[in-house]
Protein backbone atom coordinates (compact mmCIF):
# COMPACT_ATOMS: atom_id res chain seq x y z
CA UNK A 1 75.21 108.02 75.94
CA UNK A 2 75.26 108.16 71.87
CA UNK A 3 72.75 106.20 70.13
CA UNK A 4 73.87 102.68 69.60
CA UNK A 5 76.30 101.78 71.86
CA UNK A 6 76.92 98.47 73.49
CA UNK A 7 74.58 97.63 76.35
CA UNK A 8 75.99 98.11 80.27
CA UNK A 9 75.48 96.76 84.03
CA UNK A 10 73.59 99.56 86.02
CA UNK A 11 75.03 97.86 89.08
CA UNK A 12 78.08 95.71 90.45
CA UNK A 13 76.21 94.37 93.29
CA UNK A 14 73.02 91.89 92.32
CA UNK A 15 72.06 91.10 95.10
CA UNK A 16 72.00 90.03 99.00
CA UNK A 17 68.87 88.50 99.52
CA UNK A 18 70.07 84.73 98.23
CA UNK A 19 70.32 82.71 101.65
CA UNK A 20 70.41 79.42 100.03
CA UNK A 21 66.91 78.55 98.80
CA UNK A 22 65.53 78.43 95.36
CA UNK A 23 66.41 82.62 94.01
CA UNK A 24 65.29 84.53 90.81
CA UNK A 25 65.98 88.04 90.03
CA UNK A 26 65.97 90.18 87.16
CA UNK A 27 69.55 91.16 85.76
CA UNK A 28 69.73 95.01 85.91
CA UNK A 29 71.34 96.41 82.85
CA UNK A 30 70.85 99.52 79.95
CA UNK A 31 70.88 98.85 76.58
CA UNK A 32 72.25 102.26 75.73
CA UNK A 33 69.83 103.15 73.26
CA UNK A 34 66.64 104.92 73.66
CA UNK A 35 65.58 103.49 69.94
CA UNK A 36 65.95 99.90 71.10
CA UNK A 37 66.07 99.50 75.07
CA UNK A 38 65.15 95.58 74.98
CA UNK A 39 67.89 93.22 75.89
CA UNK A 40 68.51 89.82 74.84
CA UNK A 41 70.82 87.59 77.05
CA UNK A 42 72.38 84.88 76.58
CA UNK A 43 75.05 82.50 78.80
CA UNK A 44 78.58 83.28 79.04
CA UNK A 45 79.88 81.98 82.18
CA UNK A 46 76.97 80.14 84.57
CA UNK A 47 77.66 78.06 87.30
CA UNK A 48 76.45 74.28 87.97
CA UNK A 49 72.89 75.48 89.55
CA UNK A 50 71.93 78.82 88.14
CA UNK A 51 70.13 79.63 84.63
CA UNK A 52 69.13 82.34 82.49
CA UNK A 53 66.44 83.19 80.27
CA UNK A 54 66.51 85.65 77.12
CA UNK A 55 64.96 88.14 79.11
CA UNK A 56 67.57 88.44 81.59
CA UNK A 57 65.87 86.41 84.35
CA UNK A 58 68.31 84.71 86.67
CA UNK A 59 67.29 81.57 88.39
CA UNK A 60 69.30 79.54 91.22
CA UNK A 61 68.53 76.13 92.52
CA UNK A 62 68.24 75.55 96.21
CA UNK A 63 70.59 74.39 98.21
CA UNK A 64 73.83 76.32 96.65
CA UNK A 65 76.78 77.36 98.73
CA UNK A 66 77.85 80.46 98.11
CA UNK A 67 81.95 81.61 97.84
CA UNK A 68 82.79 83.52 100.83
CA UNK A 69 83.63 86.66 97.96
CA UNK A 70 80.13 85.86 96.36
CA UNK A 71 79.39 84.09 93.04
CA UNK A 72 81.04 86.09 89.68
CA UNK A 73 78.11 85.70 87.24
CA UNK A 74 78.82 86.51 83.76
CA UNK A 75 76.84 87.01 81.16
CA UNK A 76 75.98 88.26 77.48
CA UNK A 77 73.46 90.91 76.45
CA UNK A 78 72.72 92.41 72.84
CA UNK A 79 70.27 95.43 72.64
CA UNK A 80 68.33 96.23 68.88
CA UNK A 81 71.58 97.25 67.06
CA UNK A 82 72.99 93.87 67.55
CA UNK A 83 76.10 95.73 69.54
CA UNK A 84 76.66 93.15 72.72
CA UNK A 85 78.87 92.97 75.80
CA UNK A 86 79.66 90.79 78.72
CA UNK A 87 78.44 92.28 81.89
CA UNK A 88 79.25 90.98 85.38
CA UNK A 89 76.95 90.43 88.45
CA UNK A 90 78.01 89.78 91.99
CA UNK A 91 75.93 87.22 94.04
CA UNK A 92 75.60 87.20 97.51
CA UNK A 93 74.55 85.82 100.84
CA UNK A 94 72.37 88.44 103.18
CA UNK A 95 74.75 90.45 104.92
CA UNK A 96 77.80 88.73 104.14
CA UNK A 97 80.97 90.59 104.39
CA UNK A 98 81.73 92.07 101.09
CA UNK A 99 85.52 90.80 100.60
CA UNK A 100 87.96 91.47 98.77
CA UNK A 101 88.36 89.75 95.36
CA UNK A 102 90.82 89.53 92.31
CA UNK A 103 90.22 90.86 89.00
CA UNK A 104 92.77 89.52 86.80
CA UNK A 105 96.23 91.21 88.65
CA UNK A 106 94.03 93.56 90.60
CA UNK A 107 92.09 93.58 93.78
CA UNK A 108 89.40 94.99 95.19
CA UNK A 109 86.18 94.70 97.26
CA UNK A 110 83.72 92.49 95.57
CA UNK A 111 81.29 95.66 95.18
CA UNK A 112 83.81 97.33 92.95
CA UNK A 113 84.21 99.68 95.53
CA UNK A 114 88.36 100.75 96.79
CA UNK A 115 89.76 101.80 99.94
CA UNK A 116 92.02 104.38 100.36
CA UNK A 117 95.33 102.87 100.93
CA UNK A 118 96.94 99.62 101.33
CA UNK A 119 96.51 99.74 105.07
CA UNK A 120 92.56 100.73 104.74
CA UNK A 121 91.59 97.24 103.20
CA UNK A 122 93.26 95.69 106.41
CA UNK A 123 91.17 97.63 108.51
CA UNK A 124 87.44 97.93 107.05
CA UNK A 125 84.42 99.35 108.37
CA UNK A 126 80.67 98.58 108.21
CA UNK A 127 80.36 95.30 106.35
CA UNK A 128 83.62 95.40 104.44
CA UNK A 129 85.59 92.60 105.25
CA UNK A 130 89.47 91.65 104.77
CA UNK A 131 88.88 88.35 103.81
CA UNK A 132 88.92 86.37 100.46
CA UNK A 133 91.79 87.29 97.99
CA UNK A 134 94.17 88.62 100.61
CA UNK A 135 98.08 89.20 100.73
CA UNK A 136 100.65 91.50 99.32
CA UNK A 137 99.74 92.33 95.64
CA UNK A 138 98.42 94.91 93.26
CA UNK A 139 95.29 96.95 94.43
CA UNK A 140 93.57 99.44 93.30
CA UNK A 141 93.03 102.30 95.64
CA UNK A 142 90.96 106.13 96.19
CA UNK A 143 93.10 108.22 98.02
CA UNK A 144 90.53 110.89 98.68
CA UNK A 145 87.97 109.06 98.09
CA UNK A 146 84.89 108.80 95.54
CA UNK A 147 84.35 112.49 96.07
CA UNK A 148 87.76 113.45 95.32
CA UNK A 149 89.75 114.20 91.83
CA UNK A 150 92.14 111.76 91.87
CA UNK A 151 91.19 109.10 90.22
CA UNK A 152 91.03 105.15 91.38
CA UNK A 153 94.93 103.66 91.31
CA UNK A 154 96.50 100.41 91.21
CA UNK A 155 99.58 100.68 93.39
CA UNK A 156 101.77 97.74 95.12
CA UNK A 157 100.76 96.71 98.34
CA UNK A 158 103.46 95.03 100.57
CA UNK A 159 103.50 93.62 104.44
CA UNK A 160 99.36 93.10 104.00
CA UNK A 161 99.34 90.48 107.01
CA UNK A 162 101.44 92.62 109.36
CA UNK A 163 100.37 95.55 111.31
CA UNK A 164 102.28 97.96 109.26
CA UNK A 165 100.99 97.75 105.82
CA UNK A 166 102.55 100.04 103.29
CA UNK A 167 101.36 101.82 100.15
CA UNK A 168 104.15 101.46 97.03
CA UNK A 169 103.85 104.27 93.97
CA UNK A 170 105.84 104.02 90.96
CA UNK A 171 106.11 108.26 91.23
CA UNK A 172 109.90 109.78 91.23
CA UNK A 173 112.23 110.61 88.35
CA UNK A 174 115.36 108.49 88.58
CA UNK A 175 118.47 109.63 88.08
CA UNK A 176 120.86 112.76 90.20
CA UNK A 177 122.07 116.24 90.24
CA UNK A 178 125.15 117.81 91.18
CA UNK A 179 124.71 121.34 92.12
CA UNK A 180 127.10 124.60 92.73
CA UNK A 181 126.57 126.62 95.63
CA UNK A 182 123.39 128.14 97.07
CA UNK A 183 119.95 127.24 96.90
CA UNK A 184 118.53 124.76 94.12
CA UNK A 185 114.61 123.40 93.03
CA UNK A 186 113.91 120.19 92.04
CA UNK A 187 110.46 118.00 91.31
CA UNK A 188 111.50 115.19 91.80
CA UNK A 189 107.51 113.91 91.31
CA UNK A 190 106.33 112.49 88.22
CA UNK A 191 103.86 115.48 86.47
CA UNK A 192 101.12 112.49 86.28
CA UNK A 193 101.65 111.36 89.75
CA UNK A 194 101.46 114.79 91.50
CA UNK A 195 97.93 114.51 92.69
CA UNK A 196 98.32 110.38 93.64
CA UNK A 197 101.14 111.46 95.59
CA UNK A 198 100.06 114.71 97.29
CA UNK A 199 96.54 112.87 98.55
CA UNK A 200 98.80 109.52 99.66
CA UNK A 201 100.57 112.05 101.63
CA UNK A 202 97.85 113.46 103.42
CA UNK A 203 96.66 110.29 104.84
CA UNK A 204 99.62 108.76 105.89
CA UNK A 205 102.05 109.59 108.88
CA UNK A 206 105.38 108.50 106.90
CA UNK A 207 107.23 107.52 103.45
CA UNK A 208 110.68 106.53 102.16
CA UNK A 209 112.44 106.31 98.84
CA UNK A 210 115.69 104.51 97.80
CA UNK A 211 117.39 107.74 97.79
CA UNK A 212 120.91 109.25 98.37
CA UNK A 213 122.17 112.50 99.07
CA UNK A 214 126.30 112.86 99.22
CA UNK A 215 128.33 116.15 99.71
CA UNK A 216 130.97 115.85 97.62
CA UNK A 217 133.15 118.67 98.86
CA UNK A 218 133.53 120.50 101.75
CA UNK A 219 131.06 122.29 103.98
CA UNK A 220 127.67 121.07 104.24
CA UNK A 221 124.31 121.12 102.36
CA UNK A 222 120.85 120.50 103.30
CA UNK A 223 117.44 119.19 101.69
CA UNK A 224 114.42 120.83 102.70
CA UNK A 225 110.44 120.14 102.04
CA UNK A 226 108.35 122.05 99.86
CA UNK A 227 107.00 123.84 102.82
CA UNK A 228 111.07 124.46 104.27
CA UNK A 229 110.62 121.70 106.42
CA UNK A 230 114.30 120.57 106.69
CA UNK A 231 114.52 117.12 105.57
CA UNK A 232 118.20 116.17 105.92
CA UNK A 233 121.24 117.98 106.71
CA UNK A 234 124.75 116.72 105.29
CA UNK A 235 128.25 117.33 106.16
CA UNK A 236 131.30 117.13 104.03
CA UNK A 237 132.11 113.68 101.83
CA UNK A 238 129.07 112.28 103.54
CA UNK A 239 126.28 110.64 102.10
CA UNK A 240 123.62 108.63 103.67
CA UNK A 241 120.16 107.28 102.34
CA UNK A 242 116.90 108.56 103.25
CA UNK A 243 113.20 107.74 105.09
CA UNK A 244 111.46 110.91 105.61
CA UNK A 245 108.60 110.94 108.52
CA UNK A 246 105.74 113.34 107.29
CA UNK A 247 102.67 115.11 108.97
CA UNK A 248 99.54 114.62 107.55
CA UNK A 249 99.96 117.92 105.27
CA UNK A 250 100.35 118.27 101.74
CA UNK A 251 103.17 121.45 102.07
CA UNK A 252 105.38 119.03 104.22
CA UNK A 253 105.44 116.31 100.99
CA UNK A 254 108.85 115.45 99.18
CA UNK A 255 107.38 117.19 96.41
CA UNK A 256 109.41 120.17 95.06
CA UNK A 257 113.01 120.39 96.76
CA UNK A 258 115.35 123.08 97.76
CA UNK A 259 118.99 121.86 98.49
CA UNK A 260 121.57 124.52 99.93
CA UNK A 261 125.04 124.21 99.69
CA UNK A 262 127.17 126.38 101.77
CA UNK A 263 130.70 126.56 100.45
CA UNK A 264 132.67 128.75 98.52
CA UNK A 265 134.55 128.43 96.12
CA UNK A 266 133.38 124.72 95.17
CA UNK A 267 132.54 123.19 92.04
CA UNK A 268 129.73 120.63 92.57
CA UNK A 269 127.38 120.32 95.48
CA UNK A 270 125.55 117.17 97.00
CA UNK A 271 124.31 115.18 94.21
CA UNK A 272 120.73 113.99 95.26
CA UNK A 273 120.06 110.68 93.46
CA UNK A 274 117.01 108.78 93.13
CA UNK A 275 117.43 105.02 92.74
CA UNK A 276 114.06 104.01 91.89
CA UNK A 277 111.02 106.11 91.70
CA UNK A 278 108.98 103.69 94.50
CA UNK A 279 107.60 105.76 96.92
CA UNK A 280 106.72 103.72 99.78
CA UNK A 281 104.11 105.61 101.87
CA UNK A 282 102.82 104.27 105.72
């Protein structure tokens, strides 16, 4: 990093060796600056119990309990340039679950680590744990993981203490079409959203939209996937809403759209409207 800039945690996680008796550590940080590495901290936000020295030397008394998340410890370091910044340490019990806890309207596990989806916190592996700041709220998720391109997303998750937790994405132009006969494209997926959407698709068996598709004239019409996959198929002065099962494949996404129209001579075809661009993937 450029010369000068504001010191920085190293790591999320302090530690999981405190089990309750008298604990000191070393706060693990960079100042940022080759010219002028040393640190000087000072208190921003210390529990009853716990104290720090200049030097960045955390201290704990014995006998303190623990939250089941772990203890938030904030604090304020300043390298050589006088440029400072609050950094944020995570304190916990040896091998505690690491749960999930709430950063101002977001969650996520108290590592700073994500899962993939809405229904992956509810069902953790290895020492993850659903537990702490649970319910229906805003997350923030990797849907291919920390490997992948897409980056980490906050997204709406909804029926968290059922079995069938869902995955909600702000990701659809609004609005409809009418359209004349024969066959017709539409992306229907916000640009921005294209890779959120296309790796929520792969990993999840279904999704549904508050869409609606009507034939306005006679004949019939029919919506397909990007892939062909026929989606829904229309007859005359119908319309009807939609929930679209998916396999776990990108090509079978409601991504790009054909809609056919067979009837001739006719004016306007089915007009394909999207009432709100939630996408709600399961």
């Amino acid at each position: 990093m450029a010369r000068g800039n504001a010191p920085s945690t190293t790591a999320t996680l302090l530690s999981d060796a405190y089990d309750g008796s008298a604990y000191s550590a070393q706060l693990p940080a960079s100042a940022n600056d080759p010219y002028h590495p040393t640190l000087a901290y000072s208190e921003s936000s210390l529990p009853a119990g716990y104290g720090l020295d200049a030097s960045g030397r955390l201290t704990v008394e014995a006998g303190i309990t623990l939250p089941v998340e772990g203890q938030e410890i904030v604090v304020t370091a300043t390298n050589g340039l006088r440029r400072s910044a609050s950094l944020t340490y995570l304190l916990t019990t040896p091998n505690a679950p690491l749960a999930i806890v709430k950063r101002g309207e977001t969650r996520h596990y108290a590592d700073g680590t994500y899962a993939q989806s809405c229904a992956a916190y509810t069902k953790p592996a290895g020492r993850y744990a659903y537990v702490g700041s649970t319910g229906d709220g805003t997350y923030r998720i990797d849907p291919d993981g920390p490997a992948g391109t897409v980056a980490p997303t906050d997204v709406t998750c909804t029926g968290m203490d059922t079995s069938t937790p869902a995955t909600v994405v702000a990701a659809l132009v609004t609005g409809s079409n009418e359209y004349s006969y024969g066959f017709h494209v539409k992306n229907w997926v916000l640009e921005d959203k294209q890779d959120l959407y296309l790796a929520l698709a792969d990993i999840h068996s279904s999704m549904r939209f508050s869409g609606r598709l009507q034939i306005t004239n006679k004949q019939w019409g029919s919506l397909n996937a990007l892939d062909g996959t026929g989606l829904v198929t229309m007859q005359q002065y119908e319309q009807r809403g939609f929930t679209f099962g998916l396999s776990k494949g990108r090509p079978s996404a409601f991504w790009t759209t054909t809609i056919y129209l067979d009837c001739f001579p006719c004016s306007a075809g089915p007009s394909l409207t999207i009432d709100s661009p939630n996408v709600t993937f399961q």
